[in-house]
PDB file of N, CA and C in Angstrom:
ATOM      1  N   UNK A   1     -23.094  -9.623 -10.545  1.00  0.00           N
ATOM      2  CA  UNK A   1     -22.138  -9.562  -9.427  1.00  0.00           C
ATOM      3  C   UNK A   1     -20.966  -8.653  -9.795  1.00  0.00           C
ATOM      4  N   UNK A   2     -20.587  -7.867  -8.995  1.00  0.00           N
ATOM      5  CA  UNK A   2     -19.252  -7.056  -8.955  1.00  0.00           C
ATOM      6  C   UNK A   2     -18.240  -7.871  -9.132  1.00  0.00           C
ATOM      7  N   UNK A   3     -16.795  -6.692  -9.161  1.00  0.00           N
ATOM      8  CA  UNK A   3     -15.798  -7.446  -9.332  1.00  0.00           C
ATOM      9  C   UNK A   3     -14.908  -7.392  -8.212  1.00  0.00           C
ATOM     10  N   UNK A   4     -14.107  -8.348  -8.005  1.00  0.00           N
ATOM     11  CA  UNK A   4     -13.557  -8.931  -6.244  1.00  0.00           C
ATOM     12  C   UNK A   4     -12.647  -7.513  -6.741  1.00  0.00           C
ATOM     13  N   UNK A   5     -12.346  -6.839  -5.363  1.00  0.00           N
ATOM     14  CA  UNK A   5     -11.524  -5.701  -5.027  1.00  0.00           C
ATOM     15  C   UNK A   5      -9.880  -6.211  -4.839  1.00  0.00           C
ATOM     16  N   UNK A   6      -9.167  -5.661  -5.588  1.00  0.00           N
ATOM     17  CA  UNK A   6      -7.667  -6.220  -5.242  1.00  0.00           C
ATOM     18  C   UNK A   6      -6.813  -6.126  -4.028  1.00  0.00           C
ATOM     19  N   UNK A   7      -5.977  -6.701  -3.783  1.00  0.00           N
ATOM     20  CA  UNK A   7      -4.999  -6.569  -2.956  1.00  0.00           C
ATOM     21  C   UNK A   7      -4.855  -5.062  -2.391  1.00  0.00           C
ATOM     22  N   UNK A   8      -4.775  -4.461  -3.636  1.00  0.00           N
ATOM     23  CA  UNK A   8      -3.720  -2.993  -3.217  1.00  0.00           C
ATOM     24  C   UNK A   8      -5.527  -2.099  -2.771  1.00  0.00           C
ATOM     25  N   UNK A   9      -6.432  -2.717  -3.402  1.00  0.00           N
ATOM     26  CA  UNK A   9      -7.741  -2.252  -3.247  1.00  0.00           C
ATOM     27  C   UNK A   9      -8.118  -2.355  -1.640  1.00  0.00           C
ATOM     28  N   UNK A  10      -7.930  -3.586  -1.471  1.00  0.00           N
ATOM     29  CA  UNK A  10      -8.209  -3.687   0.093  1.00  0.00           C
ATOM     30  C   UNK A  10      -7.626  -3.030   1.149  1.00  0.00           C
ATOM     31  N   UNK A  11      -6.005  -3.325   0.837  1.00  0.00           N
ATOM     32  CA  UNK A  11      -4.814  -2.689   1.631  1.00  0.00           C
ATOM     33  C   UNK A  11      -5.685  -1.031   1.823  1.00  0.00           C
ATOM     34  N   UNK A  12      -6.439  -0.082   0.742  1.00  0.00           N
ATOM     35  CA  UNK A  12      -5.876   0.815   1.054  1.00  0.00           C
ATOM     36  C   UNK A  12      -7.978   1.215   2.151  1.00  0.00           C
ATOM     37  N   UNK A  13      -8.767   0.356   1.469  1.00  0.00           N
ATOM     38  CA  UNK A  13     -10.253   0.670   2.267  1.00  0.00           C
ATOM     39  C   UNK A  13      -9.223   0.076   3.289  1.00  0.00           C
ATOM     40  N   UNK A  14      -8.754  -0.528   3.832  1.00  0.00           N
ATOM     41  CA  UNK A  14      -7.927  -0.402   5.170  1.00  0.00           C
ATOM     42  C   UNK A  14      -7.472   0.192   5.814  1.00  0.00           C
ATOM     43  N   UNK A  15      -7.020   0.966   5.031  1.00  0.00           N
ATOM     44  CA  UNK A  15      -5.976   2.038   5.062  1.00  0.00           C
ATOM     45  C   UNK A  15      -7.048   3.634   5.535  1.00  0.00           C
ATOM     46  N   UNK A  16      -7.907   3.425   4.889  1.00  0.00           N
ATOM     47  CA  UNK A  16      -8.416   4.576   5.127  1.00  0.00           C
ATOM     48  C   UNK A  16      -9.759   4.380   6.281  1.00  0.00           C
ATOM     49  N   UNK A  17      -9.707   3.340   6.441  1.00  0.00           N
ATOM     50  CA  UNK A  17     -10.821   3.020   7.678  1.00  0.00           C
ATOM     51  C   UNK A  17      -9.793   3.383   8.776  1.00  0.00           C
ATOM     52  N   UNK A  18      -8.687   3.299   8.975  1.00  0.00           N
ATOM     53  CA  UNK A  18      -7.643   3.480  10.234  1.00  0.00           C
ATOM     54  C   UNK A  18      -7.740   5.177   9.944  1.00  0.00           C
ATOM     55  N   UNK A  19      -7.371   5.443   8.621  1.00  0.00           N
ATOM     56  CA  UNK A  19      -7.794   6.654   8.809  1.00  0.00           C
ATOM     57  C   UNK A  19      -8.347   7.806   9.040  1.00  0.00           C
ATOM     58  N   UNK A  20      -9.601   7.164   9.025  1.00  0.00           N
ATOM     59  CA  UNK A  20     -10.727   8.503   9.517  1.00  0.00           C
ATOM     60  C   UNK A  20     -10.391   8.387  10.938  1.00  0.00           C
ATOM     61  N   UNK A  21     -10.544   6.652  11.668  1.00  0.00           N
ATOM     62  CA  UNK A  21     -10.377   6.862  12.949  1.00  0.00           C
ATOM     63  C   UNK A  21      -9.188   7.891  13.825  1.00  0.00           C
ATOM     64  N   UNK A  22      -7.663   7.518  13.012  1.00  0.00           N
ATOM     65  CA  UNK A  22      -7.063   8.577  13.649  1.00  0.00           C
ATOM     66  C   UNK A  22      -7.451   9.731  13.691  1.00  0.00           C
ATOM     67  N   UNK A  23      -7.890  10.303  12.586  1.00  0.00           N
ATOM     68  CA  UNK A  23      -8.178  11.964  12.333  1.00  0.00           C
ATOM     69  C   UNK A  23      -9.015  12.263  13.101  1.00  0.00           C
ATOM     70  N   UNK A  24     -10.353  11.146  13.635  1.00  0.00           N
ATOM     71  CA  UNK A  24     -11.549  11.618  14.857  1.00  0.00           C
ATOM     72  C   UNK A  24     -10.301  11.558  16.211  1.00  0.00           C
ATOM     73  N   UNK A  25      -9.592  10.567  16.320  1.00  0.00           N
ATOM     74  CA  UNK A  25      -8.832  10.586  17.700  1.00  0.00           C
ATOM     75  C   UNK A  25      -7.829  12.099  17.843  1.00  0.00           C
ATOM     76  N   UNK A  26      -7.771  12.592  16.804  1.00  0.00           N
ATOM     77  CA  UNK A  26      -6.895  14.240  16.798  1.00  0.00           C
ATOM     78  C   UNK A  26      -5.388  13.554  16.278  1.00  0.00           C
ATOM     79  N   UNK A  27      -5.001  12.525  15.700  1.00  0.00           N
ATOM     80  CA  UNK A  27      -3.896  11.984  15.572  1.00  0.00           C
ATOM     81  C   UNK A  27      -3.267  13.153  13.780  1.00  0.00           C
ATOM     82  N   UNK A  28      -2.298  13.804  14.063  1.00  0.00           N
ATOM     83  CA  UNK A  28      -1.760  14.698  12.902  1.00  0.00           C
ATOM     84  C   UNK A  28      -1.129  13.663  12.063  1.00  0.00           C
ATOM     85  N   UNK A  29      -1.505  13.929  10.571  1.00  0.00           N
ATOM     86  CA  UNK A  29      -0.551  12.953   9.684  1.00  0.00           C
ATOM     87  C   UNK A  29       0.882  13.686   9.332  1.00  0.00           C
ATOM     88  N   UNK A  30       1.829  12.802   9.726  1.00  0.00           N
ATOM     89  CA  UNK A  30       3.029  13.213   9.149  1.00  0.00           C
ATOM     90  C   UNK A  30       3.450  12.991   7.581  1.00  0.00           C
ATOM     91  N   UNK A  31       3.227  11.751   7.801  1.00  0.00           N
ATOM     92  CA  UNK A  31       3.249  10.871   6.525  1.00  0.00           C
ATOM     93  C   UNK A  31       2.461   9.565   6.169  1.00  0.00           C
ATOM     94  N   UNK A  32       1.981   8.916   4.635  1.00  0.00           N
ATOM     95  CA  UNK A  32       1.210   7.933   4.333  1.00  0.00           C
ATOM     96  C   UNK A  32       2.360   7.462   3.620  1.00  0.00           C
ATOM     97  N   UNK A  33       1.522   6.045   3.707  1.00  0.00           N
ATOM     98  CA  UNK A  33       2.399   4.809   2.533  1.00  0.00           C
ATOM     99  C   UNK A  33       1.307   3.965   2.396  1.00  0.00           C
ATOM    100  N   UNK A  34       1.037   4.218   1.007  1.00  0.00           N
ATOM    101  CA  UNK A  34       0.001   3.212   0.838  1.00  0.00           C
ATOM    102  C   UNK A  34       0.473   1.441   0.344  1.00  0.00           C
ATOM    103  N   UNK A  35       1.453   1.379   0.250  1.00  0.00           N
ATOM    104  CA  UNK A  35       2.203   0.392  -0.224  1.00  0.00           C
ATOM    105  C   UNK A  35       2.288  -0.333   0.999  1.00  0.00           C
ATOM    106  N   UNK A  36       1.624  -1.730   1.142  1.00  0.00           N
ATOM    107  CA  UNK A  36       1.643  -2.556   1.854  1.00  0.00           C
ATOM    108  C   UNK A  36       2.687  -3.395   2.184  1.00  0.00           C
ATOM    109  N   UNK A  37       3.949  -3.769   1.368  1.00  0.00           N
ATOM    110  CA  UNK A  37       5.309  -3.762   1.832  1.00  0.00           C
ATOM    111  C   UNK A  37       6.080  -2.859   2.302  1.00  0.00           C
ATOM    112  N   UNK A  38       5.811  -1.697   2.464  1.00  0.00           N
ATOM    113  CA  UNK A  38       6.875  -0.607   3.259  1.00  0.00           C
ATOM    114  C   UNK A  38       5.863   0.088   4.443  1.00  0.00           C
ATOM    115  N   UNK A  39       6.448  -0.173   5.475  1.00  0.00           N
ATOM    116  CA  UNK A  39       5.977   0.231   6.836  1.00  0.00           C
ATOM    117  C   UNK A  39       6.809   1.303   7.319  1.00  0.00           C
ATOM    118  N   UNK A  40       6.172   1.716   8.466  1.00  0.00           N
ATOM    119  CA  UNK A  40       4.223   1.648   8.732  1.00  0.00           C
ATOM    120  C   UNK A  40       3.796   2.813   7.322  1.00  0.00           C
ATOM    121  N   UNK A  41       2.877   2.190   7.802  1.00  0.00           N
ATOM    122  CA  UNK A  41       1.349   2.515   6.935  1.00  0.00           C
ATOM    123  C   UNK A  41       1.332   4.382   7.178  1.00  0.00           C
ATOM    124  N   UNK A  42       1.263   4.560   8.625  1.00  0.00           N
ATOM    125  CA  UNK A  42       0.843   6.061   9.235  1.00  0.00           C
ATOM    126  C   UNK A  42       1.813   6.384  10.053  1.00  0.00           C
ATOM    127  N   UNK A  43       2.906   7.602   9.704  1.00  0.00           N
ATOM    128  CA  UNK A  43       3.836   7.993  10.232  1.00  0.00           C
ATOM    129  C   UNK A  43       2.619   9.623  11.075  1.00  0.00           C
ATOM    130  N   UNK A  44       2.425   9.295  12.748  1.00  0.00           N
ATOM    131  CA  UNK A  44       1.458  10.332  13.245  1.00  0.00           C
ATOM    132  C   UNK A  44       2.039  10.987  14.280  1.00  0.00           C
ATOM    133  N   UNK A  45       1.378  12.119  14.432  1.00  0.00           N
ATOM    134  CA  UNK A  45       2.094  13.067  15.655  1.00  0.00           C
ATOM    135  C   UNK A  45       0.449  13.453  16.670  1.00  0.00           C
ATOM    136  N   UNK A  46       0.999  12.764  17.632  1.00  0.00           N
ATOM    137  CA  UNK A  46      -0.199  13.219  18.760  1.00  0.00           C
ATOM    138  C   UNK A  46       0.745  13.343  20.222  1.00  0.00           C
ATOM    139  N   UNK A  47       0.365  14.135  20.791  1.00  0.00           N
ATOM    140  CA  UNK A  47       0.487  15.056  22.204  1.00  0.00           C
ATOM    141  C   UNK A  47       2.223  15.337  21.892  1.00  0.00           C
ATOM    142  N   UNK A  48       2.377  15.298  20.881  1.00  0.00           N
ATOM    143  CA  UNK A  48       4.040  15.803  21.085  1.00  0.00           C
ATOM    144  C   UNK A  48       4.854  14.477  20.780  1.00  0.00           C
ATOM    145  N   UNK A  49       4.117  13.068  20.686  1.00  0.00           N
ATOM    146  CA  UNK A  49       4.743  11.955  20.320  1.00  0.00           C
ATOM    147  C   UNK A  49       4.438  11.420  18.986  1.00  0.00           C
ATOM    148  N   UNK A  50       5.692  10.952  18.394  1.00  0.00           N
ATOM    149  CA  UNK A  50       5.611  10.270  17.070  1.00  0.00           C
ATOM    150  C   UNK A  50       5.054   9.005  17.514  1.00  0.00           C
ATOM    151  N   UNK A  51       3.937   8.494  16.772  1.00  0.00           N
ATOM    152  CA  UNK A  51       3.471   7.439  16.466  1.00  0.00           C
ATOM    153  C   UNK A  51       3.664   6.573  14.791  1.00  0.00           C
ATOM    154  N   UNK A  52       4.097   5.415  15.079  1.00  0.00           N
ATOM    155  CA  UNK A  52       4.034   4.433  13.648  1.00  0.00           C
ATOM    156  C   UNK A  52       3.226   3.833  13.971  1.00  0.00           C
ATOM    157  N   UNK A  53       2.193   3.572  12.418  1.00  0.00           N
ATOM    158  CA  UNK A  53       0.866   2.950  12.577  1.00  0.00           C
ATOM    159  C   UNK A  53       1.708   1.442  11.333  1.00  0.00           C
ATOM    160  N   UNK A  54       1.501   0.460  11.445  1.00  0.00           N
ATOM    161  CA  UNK A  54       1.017  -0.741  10.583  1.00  0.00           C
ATOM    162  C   UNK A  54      -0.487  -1.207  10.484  1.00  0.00           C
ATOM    163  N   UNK A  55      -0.677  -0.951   9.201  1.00  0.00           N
ATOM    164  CA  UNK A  55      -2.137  -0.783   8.789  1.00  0.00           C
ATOM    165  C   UNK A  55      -2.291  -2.536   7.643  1.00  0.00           C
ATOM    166  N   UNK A  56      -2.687  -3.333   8.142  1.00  0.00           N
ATOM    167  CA  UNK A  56      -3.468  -4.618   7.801  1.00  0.00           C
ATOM    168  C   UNK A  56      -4.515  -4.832   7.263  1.00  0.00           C
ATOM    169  N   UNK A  57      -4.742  -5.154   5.606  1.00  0.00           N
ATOM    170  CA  UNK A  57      -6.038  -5.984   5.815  1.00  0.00           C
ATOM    171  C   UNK A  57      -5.982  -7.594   5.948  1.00  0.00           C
ATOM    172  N   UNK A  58      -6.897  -7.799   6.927  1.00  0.00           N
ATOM    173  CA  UNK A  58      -6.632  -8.823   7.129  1.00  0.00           C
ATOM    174  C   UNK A  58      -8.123  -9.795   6.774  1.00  0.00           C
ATOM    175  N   UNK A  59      -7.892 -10.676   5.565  1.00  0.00           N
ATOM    176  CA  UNK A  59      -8.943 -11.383   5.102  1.00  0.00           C
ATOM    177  C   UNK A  59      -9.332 -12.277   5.999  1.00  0.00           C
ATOM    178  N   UNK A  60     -10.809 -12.389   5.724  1.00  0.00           N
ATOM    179  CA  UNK A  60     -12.057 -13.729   6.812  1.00  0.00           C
ATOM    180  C   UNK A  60     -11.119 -15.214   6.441  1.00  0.00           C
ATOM    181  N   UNK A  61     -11.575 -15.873   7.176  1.00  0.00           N
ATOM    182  CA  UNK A  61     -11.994 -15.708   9.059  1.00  0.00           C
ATOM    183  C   UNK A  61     -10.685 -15.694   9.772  1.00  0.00           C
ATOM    184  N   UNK A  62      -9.284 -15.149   9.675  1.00  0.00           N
ATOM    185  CA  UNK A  62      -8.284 -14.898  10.016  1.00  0.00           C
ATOM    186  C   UNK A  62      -8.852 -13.709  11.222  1.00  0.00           C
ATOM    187  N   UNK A  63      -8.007 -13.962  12.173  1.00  0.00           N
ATOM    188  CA  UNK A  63      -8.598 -12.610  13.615  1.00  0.00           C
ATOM    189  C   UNK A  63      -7.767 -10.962  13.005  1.00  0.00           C
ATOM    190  N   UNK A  64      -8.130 -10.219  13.184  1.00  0.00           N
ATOM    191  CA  UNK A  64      -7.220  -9.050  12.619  1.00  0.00           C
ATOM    192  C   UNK A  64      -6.510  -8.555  14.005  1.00  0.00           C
ATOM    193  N   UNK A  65      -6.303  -8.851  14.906  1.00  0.00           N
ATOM    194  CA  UNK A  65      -5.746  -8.510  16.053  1.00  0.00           C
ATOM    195  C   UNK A  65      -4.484  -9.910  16.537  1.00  0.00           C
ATOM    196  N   UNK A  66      -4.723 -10.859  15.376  1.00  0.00           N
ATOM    197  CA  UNK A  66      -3.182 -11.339  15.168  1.00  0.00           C
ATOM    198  C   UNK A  66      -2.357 -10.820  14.353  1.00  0.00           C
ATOM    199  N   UNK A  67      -1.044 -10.738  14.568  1.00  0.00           N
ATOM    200  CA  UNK A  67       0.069  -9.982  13.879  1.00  0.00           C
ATOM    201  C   UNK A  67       1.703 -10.449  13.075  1.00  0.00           C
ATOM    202  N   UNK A  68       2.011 -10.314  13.006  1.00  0.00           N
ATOM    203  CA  UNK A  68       3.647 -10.578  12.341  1.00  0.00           C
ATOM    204  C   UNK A  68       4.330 -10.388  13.512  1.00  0.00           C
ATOM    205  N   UNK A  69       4.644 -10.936  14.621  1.00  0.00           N
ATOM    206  CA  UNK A  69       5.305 -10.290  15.314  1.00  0.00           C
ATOM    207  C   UNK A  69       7.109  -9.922  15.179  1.00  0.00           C
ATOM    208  N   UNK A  70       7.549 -10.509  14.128  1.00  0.00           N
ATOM    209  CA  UNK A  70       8.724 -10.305  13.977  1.00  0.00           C
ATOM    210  C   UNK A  70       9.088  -9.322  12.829  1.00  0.00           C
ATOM    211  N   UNK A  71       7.576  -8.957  11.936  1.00  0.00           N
ATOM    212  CA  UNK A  71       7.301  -8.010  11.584  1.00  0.00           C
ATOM    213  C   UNK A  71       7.286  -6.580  12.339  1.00  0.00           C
ATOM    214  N   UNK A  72       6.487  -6.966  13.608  1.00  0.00           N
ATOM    215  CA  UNK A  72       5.808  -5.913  14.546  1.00  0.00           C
ATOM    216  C   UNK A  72       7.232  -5.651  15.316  1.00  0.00           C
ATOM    217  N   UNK A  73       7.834  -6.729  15.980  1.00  0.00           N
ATOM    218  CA  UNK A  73       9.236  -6.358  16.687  1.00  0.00           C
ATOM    219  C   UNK A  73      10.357  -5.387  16.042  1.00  0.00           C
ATOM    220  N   UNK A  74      10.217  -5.608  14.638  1.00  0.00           N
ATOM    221  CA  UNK A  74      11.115  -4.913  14.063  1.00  0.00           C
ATOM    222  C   UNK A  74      10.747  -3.478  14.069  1.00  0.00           C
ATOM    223  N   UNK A  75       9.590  -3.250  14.312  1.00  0.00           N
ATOM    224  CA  UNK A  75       8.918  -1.675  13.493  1.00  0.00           C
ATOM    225  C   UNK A  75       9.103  -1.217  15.209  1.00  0.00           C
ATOM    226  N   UNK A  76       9.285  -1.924  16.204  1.00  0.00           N
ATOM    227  CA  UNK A  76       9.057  -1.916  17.364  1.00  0.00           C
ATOM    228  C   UNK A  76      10.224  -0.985  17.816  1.00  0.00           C
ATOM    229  N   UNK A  77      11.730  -1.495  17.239  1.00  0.00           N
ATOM    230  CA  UNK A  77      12.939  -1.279  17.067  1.00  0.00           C
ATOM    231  C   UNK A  77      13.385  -0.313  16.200  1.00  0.00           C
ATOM    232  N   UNK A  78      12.409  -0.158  15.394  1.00  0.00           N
ATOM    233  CA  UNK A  78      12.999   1.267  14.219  1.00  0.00           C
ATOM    234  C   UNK A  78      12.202   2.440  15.122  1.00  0.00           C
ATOM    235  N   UNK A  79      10.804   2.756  15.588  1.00  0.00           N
ATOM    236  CA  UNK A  79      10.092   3.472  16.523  1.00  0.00           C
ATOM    237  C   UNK A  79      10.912   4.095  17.752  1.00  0.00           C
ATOM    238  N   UNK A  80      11.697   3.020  18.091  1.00  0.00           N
ATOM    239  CA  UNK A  80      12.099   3.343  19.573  1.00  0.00           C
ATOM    240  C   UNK A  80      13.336   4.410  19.312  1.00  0.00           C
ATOM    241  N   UNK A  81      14.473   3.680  17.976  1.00  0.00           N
ATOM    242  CA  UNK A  81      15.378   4.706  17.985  1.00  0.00           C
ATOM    243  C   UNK A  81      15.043   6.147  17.487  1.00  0.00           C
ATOM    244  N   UNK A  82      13.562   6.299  16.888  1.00  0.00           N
ATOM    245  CA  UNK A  82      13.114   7.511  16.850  1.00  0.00           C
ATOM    246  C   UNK A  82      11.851   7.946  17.891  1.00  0.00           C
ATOM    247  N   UNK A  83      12.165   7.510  18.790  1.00  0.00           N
ATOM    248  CA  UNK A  83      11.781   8.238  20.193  1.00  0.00           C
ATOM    249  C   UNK A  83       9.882   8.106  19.767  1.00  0.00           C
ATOM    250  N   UNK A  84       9.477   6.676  19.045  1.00  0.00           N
ATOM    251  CA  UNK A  84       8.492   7.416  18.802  1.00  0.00           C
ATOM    252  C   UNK A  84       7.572   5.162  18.848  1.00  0.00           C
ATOM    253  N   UNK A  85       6.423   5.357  19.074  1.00  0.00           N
ATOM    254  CA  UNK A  85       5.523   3.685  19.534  1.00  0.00           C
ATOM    255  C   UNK A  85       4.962   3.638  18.379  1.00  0.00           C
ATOM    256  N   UNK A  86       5.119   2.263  18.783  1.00  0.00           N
ATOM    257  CA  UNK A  86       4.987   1.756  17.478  1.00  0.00           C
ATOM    258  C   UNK A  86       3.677   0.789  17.618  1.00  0.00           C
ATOM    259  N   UNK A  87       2.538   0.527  16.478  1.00  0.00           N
ATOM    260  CA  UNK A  87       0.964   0.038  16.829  1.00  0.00           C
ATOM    261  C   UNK A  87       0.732  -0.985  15.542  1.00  0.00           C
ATOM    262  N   UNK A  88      -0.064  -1.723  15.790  1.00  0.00           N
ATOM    263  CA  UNK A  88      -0.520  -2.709  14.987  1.00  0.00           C
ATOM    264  C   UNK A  88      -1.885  -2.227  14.550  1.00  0.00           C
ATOM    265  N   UNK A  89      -2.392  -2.228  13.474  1.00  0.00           N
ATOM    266  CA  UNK A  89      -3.815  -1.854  13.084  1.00  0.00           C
ATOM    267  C   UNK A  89      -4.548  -2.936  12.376  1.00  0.00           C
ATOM    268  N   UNK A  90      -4.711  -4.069  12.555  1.00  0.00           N
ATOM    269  CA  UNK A  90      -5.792  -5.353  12.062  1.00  0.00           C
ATOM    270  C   UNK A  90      -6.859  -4.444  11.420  1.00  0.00           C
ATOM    271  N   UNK A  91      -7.430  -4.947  10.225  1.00  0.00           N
ATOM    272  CA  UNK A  91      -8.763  -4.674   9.770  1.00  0.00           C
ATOM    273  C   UNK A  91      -9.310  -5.574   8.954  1.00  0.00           C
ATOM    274  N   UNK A  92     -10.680  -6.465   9.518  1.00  0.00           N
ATOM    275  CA  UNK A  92     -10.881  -7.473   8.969  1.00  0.00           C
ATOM    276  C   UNK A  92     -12.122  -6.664   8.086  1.00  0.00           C
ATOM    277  N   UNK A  93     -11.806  -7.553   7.140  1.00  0.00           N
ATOM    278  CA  UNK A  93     -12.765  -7.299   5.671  1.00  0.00           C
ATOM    279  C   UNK A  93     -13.411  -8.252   5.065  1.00  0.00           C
ATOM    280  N   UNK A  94     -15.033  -8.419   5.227  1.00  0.00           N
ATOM    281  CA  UNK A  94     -15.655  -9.451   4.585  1.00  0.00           C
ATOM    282  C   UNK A  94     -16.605  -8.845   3.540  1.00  0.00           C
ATOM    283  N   UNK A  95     -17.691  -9.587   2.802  1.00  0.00           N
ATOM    284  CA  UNK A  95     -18.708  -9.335   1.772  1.00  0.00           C
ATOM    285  C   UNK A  95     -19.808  -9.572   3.365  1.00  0.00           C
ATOM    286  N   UNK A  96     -20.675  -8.659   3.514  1.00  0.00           N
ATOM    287  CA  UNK A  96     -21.389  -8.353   3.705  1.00  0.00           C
ATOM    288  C   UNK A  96     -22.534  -9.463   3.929  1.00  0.00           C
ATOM    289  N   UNK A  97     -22.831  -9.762   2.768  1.00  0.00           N
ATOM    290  CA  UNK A  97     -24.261 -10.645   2.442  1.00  0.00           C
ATOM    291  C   UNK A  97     -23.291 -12.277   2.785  1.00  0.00           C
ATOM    292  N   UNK A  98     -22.076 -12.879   2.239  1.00  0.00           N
ATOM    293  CA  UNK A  98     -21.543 -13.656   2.662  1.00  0.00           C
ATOM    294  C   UNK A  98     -20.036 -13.966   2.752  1.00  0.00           C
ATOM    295  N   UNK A  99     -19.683 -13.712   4.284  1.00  0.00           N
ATOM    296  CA  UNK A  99     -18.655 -13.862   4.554  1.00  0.00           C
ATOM    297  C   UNK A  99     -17.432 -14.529   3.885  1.00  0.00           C
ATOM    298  N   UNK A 100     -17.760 -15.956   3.219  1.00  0.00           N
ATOM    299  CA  UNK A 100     -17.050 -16.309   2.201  1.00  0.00           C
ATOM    300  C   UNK A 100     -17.073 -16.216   1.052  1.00  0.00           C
ATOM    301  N   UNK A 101     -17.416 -15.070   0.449  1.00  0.00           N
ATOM    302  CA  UNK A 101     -17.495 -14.778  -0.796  1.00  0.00           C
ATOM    303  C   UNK A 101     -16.553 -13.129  -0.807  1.00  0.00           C
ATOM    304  N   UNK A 102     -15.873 -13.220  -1.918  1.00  0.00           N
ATOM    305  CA  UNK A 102     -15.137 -11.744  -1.518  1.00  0.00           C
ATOM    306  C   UNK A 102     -15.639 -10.375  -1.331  1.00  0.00           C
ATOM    307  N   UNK A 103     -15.017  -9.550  -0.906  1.00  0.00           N
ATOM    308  CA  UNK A 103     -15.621  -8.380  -0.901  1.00  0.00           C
ATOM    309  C   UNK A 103     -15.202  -7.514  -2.056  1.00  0.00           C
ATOM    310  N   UNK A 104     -16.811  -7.199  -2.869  1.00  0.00           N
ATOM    311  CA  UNK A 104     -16.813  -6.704  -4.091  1.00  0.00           C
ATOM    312  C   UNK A 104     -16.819  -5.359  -4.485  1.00  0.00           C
ATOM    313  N   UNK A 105     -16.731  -4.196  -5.638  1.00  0.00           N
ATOM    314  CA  UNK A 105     -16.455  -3.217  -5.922  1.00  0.00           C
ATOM    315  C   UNK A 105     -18.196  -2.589  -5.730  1.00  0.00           C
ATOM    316  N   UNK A 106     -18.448  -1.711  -4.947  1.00  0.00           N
ATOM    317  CA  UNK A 106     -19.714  -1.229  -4.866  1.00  0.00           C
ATOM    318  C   UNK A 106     -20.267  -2.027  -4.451  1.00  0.00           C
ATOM    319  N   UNK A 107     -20.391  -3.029  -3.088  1.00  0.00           N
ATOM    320  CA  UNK A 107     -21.259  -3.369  -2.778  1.00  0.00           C
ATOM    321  C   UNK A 107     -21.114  -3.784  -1.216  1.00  0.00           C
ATOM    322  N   UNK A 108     -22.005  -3.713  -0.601  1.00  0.00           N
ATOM    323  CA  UNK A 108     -21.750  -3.536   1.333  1.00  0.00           C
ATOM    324  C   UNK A 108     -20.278  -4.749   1.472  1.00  0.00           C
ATOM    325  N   UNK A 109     -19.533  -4.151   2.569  1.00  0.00           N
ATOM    326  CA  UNK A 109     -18.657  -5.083   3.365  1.00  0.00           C
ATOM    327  C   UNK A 109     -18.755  -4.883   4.540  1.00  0.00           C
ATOM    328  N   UNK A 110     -18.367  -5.816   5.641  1.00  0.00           N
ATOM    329  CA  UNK A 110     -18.569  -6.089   7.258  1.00  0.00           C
ATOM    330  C   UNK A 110     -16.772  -5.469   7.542  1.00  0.00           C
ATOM    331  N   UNK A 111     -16.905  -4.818   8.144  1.00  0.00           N
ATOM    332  CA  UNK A 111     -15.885  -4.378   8.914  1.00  0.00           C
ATOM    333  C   UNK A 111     -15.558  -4.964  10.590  1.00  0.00           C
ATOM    334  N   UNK A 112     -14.254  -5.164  10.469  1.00  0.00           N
ATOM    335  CA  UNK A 112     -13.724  -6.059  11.947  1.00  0.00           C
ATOM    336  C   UNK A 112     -12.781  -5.402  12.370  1.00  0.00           C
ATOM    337  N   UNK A 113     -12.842  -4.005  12.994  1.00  0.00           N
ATOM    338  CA  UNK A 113     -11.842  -3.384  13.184  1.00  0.00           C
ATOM    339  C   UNK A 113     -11.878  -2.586  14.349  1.00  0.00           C
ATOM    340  N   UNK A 114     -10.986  -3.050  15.988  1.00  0.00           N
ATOM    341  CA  UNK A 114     -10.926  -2.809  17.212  1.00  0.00           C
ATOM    342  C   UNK A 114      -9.727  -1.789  17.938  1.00  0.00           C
ATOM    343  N   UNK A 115      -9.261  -1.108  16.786  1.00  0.00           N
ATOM    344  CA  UNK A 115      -8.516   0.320  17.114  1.00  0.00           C
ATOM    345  C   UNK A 115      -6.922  -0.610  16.722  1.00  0.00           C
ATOM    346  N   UNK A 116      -6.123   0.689  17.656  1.00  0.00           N
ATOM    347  CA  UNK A 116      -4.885   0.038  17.320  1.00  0.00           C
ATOM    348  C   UNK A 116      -4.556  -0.544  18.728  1.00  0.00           C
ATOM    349  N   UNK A 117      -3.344  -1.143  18.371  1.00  0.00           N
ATOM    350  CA  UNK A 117      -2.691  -2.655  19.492  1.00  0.00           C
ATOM    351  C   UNK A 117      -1.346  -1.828  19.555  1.00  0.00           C
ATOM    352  N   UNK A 118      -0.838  -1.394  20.870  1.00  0.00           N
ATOM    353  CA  UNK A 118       0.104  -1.065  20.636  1.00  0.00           C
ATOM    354  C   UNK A 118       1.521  -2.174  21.095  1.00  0.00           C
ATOM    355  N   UNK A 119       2.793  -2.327  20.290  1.00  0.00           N
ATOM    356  CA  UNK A 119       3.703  -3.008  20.622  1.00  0.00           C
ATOM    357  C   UNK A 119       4.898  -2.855  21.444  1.00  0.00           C
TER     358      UNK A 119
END
């Protein structure tokens, strides 16, 4: 058996599953933070508007389309005075073969991930 993927491990296959998706949606990166205490996650520029992304992993069986909202309100409030929306990005992450068992280094995981939520 592999070895369980860390925190900062997960945060960032999170991180980069939001990421390909923006880059297929045409979303320009301004800036990354891979550091899961300093938000957002994806500072993006699409049609002429700044977008802030908060990028989540969010472990089984927790929904990834629940949020912090006083987390989310705040990022809601830093966005606005820079003229720019602010989104929630849930990404649920399981082991593959069994949901309650972690998800390991090299080996399939189930992805739970329904775009971004905007706030």
């Amino acid at each position: 058996m592999g070895k369980p993927l860390t925190k900062q491990e997960l945060h960032n296959l999170a991180m980069n599953i939001v990421g390909r998706k923006l880059e297929e949606d045409g979303y320009e990166f301004m800036g990354v933070n891979s550091k899961p205490k300093k938000n957002p996650q994806f500072v993006c520029l699409k049609d002429k508007k700044l977008h802030f992304i908060v990028v989540r992993n969010v472990p089984f069986p927790e929904d990834p389309k629940n949020y912090d909202e006083e987390l989310m309100n705040k990022m809601k409030d830093h966005a606005h005075k820079h003229e720019a929306r602010a989104y929630y990005a849930g990404v649920g992450l399981s082991n593959a073969k069994d949901r309650n068992l972690p998800v390991y280094l090299n080996e399939e995981y189930a992805v739970d991930y329904n775009g971004l939520i905007e706030i």
